[in-house]
PDB file of N, CA and C in Angstrom:
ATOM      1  N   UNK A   1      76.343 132.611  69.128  1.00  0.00           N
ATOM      2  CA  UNK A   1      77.148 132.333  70.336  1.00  0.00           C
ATOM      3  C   UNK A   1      77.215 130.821  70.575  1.00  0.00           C
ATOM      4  N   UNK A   2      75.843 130.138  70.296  1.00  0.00           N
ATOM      5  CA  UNK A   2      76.039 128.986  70.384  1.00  0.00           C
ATOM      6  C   UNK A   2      76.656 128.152  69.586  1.00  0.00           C
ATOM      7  N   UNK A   3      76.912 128.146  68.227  1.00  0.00           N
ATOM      8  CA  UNK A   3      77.578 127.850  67.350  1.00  0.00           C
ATOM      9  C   UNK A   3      78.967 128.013  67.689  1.00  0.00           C
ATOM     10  N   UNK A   4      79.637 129.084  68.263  1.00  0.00           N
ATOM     11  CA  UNK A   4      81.096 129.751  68.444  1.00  0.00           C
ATOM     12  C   UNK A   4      81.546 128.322  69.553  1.00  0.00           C
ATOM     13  N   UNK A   5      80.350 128.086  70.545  1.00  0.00           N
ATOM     14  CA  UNK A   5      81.190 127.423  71.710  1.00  0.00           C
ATOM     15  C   UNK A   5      81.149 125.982  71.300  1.00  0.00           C
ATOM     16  N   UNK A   6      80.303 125.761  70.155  1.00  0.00           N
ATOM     17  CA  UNK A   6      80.360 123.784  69.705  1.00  0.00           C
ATOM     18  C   UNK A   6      81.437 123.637  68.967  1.00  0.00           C
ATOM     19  N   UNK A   7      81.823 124.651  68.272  1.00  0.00           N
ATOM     20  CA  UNK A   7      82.682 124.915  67.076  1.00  0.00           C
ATOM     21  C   UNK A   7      84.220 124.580  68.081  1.00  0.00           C
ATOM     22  N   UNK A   8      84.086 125.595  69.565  1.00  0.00           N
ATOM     23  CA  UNK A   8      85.516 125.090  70.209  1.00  0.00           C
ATOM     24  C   UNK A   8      85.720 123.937  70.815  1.00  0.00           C
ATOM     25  N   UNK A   9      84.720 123.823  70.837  1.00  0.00           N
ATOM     26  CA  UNK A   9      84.362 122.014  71.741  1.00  0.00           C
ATOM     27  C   UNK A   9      84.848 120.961  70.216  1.00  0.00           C
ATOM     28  N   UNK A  10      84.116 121.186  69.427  1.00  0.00           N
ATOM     29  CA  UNK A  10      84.750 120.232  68.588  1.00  0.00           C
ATOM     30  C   UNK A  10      86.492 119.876  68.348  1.00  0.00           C
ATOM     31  N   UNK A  11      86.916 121.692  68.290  1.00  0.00           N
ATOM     32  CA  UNK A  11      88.425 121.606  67.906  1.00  0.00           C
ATOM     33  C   UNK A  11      89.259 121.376  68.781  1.00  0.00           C
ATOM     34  N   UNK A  12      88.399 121.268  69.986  1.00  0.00           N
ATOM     35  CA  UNK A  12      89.265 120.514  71.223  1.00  0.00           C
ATOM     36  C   UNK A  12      89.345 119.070  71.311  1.00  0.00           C
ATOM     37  N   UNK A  13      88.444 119.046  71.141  1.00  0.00           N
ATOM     38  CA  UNK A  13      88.054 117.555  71.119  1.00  0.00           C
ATOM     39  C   UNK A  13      89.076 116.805  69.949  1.00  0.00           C
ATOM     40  N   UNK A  14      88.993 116.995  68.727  1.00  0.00           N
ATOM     41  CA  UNK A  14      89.918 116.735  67.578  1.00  0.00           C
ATOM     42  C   UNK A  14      91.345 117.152  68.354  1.00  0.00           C
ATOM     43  N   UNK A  15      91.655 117.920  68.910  1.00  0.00           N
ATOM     44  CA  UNK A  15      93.177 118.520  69.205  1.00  0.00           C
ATOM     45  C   UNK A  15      93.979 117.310  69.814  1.00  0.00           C
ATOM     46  N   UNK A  16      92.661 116.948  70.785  1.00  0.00           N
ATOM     47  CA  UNK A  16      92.958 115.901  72.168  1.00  0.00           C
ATOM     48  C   UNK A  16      93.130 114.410  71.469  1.00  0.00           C
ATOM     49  N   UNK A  17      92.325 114.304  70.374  1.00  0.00           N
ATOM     50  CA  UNK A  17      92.560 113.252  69.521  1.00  0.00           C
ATOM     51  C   UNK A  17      93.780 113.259  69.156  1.00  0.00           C
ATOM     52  N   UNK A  18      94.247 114.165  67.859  1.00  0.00           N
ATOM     53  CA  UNK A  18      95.175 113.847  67.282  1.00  0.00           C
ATOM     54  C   UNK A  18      96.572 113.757  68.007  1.00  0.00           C
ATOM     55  N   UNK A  19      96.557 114.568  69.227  1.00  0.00           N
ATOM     56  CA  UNK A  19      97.636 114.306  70.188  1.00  0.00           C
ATOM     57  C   UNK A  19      98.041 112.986  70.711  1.00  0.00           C
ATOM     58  N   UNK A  20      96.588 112.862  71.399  1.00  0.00           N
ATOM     59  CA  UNK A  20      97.100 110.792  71.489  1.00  0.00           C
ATOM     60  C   UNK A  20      97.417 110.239  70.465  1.00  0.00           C
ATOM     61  N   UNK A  21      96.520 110.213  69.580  1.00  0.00           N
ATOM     62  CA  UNK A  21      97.490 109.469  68.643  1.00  0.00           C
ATOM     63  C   UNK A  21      98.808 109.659  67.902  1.00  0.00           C
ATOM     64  N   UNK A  22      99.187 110.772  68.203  1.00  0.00           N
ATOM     65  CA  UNK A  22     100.655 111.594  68.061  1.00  0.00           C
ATOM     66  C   UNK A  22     101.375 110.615  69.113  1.00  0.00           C
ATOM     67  N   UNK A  23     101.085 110.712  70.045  1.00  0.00           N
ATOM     68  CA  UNK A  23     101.557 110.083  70.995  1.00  0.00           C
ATOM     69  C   UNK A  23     101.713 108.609  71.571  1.00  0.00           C
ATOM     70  N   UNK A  24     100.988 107.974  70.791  1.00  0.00           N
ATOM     71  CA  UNK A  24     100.621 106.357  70.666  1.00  0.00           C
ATOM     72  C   UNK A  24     101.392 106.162  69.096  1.00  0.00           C
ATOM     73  N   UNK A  25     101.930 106.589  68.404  1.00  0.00           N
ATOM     74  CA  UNK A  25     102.633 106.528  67.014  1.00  0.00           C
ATOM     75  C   UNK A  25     103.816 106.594  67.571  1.00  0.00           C
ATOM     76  N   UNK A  26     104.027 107.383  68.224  1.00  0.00           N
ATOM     77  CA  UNK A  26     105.771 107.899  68.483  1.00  0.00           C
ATOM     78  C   UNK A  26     105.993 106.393  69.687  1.00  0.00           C
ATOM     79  N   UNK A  27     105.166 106.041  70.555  1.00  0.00           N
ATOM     80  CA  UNK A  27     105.682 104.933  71.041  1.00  0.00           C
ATOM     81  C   UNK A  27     105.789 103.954  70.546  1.00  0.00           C
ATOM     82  N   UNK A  28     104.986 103.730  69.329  1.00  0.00           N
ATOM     83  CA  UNK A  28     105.246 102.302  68.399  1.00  0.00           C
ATOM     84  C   UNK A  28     106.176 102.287  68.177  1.00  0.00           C
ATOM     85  N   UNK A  29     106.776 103.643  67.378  1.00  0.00           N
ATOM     86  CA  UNK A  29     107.987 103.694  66.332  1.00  0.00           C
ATOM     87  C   UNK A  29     109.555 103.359  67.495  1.00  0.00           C
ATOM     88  N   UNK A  30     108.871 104.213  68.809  1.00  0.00           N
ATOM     89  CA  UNK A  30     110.275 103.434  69.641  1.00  0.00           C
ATOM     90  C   UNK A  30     110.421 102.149  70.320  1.00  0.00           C
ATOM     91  N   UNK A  31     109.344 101.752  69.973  1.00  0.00           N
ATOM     92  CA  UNK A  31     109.154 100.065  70.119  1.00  0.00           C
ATOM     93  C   UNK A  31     109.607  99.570  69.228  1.00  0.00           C
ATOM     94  N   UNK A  32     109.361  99.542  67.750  1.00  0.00           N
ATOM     95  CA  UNK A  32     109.789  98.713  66.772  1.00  0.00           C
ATOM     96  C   UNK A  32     111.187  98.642  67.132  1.00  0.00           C
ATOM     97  N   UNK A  33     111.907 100.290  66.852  1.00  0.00           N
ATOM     98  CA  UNK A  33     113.426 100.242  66.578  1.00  0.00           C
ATOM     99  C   UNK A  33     114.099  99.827  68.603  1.00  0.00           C
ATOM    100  N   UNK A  34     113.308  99.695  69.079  1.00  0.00           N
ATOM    101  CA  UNK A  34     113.993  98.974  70.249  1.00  0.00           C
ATOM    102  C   UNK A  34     113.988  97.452  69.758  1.00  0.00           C
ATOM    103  N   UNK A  35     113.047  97.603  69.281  1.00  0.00           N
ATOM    104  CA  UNK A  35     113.115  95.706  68.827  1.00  0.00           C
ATOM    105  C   UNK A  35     114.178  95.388  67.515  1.00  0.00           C
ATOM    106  N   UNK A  36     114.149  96.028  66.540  1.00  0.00           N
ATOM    107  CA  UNK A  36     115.328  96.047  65.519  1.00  0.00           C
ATOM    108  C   UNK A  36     116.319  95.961  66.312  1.00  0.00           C
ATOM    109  N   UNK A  37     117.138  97.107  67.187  1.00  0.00           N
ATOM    110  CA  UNK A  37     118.382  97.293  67.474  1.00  0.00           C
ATOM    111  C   UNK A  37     118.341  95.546  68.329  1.00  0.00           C
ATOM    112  N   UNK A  38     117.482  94.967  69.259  1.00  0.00           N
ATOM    113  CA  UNK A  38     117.623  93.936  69.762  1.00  0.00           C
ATOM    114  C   UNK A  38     118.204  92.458  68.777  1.00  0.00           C
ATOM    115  N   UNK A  39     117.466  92.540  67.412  1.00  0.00           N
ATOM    116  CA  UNK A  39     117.320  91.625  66.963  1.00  0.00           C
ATOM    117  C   UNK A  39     119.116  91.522  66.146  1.00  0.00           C
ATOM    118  N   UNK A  40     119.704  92.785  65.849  1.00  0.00           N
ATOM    119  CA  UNK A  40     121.037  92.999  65.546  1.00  0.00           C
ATOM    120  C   UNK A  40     122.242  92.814  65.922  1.00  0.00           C
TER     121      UNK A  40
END
């Protein structure tokens, strides 16, 4: 049982990760090309 609930804690934990950084990627990428289309 105890194993079952570290096991969900971890994959939450990773979930919550990879989301921000899902989410901190996708704002770069509309930063750059805001800055391209500027520089054009």
């Amino acid at each position: 049982l105890v194993f079952f609930i570290v096991a969900q804690w971890v994959v939450s934990v990773q979930w919550n990760y990879f989301y921000k950084l899902e989410y901190l990627s996708l704002n770069v990428v509309q930063v750059s090309l805001n800055g391209l289309k500027r520089c054009t």
